[in-house]
PDB file of N, CA and C in Angstrom:
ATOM      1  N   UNK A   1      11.730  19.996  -7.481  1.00  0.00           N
ATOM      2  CA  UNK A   1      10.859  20.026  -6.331  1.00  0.00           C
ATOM      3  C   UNK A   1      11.256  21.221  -5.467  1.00  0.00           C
ATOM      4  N   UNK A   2      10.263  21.694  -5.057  1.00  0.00           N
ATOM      5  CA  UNK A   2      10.812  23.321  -3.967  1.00  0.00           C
ATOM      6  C   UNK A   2      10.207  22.920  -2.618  1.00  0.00           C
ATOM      7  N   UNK A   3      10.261  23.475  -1.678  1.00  0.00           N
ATOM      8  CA  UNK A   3      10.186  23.755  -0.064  1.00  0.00           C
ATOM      9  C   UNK A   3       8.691  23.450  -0.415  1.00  0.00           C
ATOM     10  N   UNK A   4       7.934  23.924  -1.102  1.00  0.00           N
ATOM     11  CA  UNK A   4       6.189  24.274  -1.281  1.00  0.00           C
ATOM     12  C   UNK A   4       5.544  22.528  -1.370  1.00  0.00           C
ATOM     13  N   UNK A   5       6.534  21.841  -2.057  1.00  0.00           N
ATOM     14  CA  UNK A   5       6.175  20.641  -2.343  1.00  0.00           C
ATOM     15  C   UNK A   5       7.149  19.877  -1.372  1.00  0.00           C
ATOM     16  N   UNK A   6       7.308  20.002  -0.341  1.00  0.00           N
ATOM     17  CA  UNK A   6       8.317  18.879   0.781  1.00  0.00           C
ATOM     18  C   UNK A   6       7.107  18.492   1.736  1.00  0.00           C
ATOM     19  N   UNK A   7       7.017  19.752   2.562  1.00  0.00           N
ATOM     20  CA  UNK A   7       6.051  18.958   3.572  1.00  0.00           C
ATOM     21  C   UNK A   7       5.111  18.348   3.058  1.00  0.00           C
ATOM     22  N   UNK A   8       3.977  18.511   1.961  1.00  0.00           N
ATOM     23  CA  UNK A   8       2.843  18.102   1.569  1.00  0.00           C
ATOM     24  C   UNK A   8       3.434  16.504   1.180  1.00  0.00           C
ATOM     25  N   UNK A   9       4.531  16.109   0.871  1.00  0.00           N
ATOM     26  CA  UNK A   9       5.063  15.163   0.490  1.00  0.00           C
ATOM     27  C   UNK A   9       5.570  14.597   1.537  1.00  0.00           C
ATOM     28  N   UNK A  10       6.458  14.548   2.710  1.00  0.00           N
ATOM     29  CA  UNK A  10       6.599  14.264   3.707  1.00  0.00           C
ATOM     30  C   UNK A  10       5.339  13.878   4.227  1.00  0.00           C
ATOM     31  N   UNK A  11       3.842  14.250   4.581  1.00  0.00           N
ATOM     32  CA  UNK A  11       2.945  13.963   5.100  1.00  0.00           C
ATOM     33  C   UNK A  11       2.496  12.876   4.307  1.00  0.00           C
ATOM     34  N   UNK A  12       2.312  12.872   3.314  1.00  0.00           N
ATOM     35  CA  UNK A  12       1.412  11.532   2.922  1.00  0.00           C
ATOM     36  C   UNK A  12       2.412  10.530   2.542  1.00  0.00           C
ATOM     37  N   UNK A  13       3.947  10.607   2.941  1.00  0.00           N
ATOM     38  CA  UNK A  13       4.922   9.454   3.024  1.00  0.00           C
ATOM     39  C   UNK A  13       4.222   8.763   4.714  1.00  0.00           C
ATOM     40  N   UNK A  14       4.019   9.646   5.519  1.00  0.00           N
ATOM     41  CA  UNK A  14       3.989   9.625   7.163  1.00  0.00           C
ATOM     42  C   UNK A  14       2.510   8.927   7.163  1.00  0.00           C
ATOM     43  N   UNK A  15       1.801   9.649   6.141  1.00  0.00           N
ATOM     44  CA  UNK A  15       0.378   8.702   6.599  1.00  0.00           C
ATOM     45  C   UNK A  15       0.172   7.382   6.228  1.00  0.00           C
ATOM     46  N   UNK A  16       0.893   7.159   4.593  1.00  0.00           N
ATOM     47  CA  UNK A  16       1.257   5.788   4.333  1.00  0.00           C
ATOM     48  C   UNK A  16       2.235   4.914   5.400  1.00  0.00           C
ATOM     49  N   UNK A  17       2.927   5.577   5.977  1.00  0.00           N
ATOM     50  CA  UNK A  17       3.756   4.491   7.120  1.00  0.00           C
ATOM     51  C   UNK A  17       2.878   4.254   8.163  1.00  0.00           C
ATOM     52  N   UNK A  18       2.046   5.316   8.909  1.00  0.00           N
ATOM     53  CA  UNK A  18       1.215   5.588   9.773  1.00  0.00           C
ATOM     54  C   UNK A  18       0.208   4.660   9.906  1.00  0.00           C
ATOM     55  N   UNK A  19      -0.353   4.372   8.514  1.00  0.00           N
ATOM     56  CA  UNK A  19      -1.810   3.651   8.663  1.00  0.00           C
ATOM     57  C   UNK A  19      -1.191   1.936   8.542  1.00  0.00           C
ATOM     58  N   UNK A  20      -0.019   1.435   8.511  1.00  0.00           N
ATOM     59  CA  UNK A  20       0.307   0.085   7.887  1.00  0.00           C
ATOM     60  C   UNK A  20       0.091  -0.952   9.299  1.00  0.00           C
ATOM     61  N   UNK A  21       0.566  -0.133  10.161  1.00  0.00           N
ATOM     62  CA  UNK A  21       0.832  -1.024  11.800  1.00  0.00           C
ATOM     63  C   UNK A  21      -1.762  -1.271  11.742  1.00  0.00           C
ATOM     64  N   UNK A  22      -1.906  -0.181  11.690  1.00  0.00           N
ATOM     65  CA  UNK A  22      -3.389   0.044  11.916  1.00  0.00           C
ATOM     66  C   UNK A  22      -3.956  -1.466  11.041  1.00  0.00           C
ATOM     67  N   UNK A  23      -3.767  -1.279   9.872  1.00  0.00           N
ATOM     68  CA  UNK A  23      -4.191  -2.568   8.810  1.00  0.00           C
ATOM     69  C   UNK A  23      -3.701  -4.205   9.346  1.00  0.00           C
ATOM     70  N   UNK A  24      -2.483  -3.691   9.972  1.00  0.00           N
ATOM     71  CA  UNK A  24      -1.787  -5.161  10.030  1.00  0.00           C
ATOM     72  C   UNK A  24      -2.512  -6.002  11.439  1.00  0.00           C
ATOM     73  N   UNK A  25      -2.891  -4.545  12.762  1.00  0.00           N
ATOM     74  CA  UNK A  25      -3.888  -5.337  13.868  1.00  0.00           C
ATOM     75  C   UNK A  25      -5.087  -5.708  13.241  1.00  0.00           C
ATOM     76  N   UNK A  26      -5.609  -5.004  12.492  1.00  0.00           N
ATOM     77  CA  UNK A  26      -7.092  -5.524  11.619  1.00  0.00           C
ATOM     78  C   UNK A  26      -6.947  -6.717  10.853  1.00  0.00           C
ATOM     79  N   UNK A  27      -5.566  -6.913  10.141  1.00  0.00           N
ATOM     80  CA  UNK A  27      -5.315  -8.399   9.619  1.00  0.00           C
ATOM     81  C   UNK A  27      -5.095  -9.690  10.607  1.00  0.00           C
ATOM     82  N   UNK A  28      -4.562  -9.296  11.635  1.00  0.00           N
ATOM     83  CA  UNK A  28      -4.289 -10.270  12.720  1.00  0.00           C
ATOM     84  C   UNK A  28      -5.336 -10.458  13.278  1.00  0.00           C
ATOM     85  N   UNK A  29      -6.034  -9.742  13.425  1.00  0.00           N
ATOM     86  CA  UNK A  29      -7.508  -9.767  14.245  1.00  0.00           C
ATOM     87  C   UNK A  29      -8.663 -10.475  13.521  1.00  0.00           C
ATOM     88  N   UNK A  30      -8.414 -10.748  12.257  1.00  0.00           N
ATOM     89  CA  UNK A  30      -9.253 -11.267  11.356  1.00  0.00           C
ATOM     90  C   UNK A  30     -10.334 -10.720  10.703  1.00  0.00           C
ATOM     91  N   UNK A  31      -9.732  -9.515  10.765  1.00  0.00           N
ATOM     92  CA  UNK A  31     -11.184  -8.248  10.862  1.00  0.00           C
ATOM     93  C   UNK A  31     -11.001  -7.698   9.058  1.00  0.00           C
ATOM     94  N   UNK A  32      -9.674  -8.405   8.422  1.00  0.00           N
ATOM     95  CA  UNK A  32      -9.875  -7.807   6.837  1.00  0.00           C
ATOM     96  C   UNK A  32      -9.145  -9.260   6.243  1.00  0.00           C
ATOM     97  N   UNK A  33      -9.462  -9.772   5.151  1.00  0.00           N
ATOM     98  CA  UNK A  33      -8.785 -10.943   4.742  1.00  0.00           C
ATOM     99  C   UNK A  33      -7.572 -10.779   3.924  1.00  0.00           C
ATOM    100  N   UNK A  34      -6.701 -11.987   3.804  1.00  0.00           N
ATOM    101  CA  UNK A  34      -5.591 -12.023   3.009  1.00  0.00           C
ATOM    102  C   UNK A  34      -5.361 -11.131   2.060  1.00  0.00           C
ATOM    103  N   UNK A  35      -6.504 -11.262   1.333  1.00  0.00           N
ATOM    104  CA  UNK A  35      -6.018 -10.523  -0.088  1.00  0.00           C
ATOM    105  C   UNK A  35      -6.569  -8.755   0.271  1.00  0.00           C
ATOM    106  N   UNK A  36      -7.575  -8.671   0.883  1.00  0.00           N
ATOM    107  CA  UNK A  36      -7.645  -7.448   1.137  1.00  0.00           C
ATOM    108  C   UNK A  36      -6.218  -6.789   1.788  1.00  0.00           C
ATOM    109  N   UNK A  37      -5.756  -7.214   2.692  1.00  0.00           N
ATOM    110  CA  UNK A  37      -4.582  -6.820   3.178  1.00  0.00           C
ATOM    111  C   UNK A  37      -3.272  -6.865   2.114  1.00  0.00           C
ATOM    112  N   UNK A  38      -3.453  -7.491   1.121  1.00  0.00           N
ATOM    113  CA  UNK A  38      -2.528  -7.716   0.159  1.00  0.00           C
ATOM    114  C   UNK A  38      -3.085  -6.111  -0.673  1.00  0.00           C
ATOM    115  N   UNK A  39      -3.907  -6.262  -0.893  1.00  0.00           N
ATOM    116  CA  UNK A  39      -4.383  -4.535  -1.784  1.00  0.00           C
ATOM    117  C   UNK A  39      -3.925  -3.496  -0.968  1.00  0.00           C
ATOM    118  N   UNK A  40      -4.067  -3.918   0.514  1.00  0.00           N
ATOM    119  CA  UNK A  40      -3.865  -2.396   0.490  1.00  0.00           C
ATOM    120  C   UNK A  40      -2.168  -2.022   0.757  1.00  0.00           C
ATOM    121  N   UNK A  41      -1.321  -3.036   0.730  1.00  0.00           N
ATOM    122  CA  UNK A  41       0.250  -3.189   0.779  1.00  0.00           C
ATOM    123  C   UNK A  41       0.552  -2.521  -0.831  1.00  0.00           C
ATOM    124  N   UNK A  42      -0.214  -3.173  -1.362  1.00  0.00           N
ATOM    125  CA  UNK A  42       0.109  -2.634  -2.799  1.00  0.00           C
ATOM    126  C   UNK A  42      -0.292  -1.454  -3.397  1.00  0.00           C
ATOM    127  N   UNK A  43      -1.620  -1.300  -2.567  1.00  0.00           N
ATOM    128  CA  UNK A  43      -2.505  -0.206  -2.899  1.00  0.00           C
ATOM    129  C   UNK A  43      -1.844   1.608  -2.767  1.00  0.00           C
ATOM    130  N   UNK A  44      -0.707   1.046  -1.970  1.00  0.00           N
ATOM    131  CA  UNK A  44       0.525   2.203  -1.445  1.00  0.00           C
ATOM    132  C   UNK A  44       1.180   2.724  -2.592  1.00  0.00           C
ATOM    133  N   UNK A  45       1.272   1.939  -3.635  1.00  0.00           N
ATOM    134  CA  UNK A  45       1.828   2.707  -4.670  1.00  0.00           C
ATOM    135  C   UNK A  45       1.134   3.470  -5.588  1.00  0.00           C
ATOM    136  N   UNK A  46      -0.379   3.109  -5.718  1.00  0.00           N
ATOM    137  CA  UNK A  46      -1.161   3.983  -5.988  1.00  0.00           C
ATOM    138  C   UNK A  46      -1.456   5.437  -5.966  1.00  0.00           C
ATOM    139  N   UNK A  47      -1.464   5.226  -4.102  1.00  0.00           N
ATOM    140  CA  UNK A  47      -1.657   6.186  -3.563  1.00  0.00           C
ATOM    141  C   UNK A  47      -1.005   7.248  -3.497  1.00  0.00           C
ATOM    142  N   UNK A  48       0.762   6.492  -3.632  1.00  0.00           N
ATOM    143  CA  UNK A  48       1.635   7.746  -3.809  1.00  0.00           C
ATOM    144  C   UNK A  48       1.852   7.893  -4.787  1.00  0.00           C
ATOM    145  N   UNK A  49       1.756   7.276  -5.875  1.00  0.00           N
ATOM    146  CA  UNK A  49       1.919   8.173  -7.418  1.00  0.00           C
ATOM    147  C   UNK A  49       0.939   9.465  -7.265  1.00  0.00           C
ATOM    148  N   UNK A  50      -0.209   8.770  -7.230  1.00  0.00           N
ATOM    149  CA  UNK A  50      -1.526   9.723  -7.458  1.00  0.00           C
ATOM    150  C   UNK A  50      -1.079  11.125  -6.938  1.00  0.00           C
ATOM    151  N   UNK A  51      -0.852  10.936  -4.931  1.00  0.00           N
ATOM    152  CA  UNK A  51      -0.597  11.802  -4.248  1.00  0.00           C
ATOM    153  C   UNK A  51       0.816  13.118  -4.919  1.00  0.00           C
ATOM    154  N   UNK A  52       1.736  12.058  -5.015  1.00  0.00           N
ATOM    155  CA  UNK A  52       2.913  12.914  -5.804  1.00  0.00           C
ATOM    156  C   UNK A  52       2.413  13.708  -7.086  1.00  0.00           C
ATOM    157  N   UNK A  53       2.118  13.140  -7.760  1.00  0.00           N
ATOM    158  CA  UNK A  53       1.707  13.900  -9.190  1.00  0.00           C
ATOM    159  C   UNK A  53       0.738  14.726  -8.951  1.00  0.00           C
ATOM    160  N   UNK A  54      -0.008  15.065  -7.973  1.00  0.00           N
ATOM    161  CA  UNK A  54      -0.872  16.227  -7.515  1.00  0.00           C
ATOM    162  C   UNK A  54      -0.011  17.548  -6.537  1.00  0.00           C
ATOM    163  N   UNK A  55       0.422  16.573  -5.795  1.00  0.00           N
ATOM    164  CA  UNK A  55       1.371  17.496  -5.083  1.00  0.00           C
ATOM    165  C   UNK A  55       2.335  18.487  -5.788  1.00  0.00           C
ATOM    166  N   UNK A  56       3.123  17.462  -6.641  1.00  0.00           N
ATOM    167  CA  UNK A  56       4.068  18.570  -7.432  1.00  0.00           C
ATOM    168  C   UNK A  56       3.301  19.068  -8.941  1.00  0.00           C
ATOM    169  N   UNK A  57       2.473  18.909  -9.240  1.00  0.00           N
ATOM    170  CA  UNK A  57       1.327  19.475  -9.815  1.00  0.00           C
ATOM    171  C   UNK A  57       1.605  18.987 -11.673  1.00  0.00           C
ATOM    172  N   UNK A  58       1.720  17.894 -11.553  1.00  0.00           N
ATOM    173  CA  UNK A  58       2.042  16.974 -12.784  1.00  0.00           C
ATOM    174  C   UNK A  58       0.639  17.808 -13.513  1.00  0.00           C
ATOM    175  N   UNK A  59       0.504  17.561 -14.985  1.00  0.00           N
ATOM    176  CA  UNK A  59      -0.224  17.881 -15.770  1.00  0.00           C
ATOM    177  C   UNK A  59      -1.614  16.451 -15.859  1.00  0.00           C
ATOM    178  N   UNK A  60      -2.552  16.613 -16.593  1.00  0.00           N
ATOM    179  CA  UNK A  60      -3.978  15.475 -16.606  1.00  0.00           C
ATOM    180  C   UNK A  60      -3.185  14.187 -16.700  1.00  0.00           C
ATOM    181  N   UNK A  61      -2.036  14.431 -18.390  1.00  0.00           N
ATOM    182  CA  UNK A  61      -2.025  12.968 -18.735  1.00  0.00           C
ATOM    183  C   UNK A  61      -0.447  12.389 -18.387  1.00  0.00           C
ATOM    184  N   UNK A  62       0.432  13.201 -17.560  1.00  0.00           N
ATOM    185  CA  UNK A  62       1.584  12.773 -16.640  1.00  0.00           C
ATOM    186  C   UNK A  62       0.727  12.172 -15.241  1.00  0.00           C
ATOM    187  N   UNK A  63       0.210  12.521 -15.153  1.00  0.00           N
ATOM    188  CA  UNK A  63      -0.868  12.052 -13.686  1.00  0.00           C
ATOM    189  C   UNK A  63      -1.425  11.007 -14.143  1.00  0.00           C
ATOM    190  N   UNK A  64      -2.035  11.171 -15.137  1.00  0.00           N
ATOM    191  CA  UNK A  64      -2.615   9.638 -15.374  1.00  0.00           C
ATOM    192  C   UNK A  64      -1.647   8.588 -15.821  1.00  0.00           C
ATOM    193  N   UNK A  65      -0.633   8.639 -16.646  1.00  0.00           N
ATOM    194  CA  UNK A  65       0.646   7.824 -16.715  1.00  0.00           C
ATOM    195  C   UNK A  65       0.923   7.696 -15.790  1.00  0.00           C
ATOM    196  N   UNK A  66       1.583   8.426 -14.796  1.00  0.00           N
ATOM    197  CA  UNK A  66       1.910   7.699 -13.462  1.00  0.00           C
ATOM    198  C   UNK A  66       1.149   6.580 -12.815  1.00  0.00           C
ATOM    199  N   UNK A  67      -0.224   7.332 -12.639  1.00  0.00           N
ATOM    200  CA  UNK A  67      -1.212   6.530 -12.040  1.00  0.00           C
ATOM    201  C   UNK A  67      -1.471   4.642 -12.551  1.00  0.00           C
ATOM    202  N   UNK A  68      -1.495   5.077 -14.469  1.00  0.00           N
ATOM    203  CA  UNK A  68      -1.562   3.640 -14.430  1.00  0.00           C
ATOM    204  C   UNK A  68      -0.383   2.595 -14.472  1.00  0.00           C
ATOM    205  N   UNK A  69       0.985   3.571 -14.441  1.00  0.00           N
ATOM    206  CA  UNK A  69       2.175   2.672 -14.529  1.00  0.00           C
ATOM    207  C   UNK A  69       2.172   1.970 -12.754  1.00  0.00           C
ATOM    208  N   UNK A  70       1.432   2.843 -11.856  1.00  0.00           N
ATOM    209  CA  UNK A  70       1.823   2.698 -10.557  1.00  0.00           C
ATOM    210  C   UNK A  70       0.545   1.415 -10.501  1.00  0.00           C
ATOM    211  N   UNK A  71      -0.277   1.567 -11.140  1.00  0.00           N
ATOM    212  CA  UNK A  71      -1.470   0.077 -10.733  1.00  0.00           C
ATOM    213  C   UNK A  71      -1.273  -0.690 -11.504  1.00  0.00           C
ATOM    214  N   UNK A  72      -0.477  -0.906 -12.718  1.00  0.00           N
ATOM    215  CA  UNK A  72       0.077  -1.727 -13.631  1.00  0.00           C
ATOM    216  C   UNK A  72       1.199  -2.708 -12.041  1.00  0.00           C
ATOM    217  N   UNK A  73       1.889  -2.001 -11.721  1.00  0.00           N
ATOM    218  CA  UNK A  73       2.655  -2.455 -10.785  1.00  0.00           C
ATOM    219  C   UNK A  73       2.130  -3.103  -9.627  1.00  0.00           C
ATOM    220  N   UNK A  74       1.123  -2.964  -9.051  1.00  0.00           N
ATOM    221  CA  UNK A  74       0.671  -3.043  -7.524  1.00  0.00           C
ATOM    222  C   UNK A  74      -0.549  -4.548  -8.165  1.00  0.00           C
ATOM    223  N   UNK A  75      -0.625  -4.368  -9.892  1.00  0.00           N
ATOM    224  CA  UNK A  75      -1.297  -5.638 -10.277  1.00  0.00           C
ATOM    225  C   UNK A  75      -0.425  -7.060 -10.312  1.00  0.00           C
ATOM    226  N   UNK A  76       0.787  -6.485 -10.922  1.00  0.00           N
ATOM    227  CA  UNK A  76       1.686  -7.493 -10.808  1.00  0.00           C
ATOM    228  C   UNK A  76       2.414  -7.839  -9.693  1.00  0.00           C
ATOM    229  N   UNK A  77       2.259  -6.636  -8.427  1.00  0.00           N
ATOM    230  CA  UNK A  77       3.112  -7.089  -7.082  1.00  0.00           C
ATOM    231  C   UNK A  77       2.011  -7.759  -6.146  1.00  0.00           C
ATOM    232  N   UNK A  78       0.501  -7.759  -6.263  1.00  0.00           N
ATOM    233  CA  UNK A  78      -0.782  -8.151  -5.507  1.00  0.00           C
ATOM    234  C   UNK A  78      -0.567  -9.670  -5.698  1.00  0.00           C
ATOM    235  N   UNK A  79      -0.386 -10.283  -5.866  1.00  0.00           N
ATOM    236  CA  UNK A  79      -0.298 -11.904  -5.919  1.00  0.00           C
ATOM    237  C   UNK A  79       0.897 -12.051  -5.264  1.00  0.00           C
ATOM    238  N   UNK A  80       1.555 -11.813  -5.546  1.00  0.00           N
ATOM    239  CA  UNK A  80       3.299 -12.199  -4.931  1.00  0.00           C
ATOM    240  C   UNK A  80       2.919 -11.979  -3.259  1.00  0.00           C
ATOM    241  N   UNK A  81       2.446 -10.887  -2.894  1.00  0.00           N
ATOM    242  CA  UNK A  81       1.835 -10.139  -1.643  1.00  0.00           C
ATOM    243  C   UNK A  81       1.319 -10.703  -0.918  1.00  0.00           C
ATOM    244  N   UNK A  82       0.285 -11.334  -1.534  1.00  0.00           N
ATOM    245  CA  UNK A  82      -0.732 -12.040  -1.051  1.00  0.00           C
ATOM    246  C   UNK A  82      -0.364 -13.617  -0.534  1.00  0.00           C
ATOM    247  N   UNK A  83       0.553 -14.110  -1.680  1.00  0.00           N
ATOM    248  CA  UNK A  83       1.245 -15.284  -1.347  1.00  0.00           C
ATOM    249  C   UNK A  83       2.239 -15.125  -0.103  1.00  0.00           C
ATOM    250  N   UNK A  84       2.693 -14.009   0.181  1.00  0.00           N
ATOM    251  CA  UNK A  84       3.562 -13.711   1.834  1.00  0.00           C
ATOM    252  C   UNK A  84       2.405 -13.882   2.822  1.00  0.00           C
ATOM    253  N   UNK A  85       2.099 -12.805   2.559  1.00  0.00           N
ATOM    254  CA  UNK A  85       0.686 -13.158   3.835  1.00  0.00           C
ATOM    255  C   UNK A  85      -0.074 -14.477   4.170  1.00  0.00           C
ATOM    256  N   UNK A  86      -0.429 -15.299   3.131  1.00  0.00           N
ATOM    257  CA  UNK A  86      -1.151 -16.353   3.896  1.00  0.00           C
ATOM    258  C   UNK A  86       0.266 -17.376   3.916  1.00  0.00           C
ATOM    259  N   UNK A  87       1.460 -17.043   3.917  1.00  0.00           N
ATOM    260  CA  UNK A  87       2.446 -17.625   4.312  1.00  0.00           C
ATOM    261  C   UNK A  87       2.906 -17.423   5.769  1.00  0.00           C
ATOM    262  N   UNK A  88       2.518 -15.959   5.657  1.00  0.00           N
ATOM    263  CA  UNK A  88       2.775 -15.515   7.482  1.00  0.00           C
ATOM    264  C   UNK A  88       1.667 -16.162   8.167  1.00  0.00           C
ATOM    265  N   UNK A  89       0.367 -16.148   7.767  1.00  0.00           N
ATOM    266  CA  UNK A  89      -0.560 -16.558   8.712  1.00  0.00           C
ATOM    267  C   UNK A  89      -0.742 -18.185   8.976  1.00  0.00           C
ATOM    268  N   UNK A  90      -0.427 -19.211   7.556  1.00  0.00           N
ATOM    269  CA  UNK A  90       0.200 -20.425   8.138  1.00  0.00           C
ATOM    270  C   UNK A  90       0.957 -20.404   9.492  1.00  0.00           C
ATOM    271  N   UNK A  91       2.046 -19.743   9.489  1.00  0.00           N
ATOM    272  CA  UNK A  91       3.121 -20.235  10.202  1.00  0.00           C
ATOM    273  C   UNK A  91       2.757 -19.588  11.712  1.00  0.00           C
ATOM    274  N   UNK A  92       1.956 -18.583  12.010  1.00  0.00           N
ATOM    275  CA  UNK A  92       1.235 -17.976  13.218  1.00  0.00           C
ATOM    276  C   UNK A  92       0.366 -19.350  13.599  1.00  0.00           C
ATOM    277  N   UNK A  93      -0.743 -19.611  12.644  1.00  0.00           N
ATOM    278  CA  UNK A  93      -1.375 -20.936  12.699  1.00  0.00           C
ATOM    279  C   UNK A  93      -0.550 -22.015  13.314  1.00  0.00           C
ATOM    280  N   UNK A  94       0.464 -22.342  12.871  1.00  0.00           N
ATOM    281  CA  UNK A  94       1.625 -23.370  13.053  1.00  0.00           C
ATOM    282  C   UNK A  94       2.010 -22.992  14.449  1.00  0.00           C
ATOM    283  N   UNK A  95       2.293 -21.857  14.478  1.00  0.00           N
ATOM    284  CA  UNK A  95       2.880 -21.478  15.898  1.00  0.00           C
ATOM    285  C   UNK A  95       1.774 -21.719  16.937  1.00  0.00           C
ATOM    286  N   UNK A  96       0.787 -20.556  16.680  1.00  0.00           N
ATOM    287  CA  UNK A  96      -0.016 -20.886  18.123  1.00  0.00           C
ATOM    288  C   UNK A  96      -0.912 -22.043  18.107  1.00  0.00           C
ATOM    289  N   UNK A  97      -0.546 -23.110  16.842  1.00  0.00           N
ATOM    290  CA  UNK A  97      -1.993 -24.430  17.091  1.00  0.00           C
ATOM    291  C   UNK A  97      -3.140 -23.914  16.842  1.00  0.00           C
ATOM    292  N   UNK A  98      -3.583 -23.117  16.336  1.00  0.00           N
ATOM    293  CA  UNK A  98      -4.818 -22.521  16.110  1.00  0.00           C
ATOM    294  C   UNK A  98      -5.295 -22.927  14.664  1.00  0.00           C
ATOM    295  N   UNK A  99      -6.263 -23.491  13.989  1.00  0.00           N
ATOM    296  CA  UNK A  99      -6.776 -24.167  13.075  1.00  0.00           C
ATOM    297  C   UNK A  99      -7.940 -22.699  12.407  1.00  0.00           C
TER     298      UNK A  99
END
């Protein structure tokens, strides 16, 4: 990796941290559901394979290996995910009495 490929990589680490607080008031707010919010927790690894393997300028079918080892993953981590979340939102439920 060289200097040419840091910042471009640094930024879309920053926008993936950036946008998570944004999703999580839209989940609390009731404005995206469980599992949608579960995709897009997972959907992060997607994004940064994809992003990385463009950035440092991976070839068609290293890019696409990445890509599907990274949604192979985010298939098998999307349920587990999803099962936290409507675990958190029980216990908010639980907390504030809200049905």
């Amino acid at each position: 990796m060289t200097e040419s490929t840091t910042v471009p990589l640094v930024v879309l680490m920053v926008l993936l941290v950036v946008t998570r607080p944004l999703e999580e008031r839209w989940w609390k707010a009731g404005r995206i559901s469980d599992r949608t919010a579960s995709w897009l927790i997972v959907g992060r690894l997607i994004v940064l394979a994809m992003g990385f393997g463009l950035i440092v300028g991976l070839g068609l079918p290293e890019l696409i290996l990445l890509v599907v080892i990274a949604a192979a993953g985010a298939f098998i981590l999307e349920p587990i995910a999803e099962r936290r979340i409507v675990l958190i939102r029980a216990r908010e439920r639980d907390r504030t009495g809200r049905s």
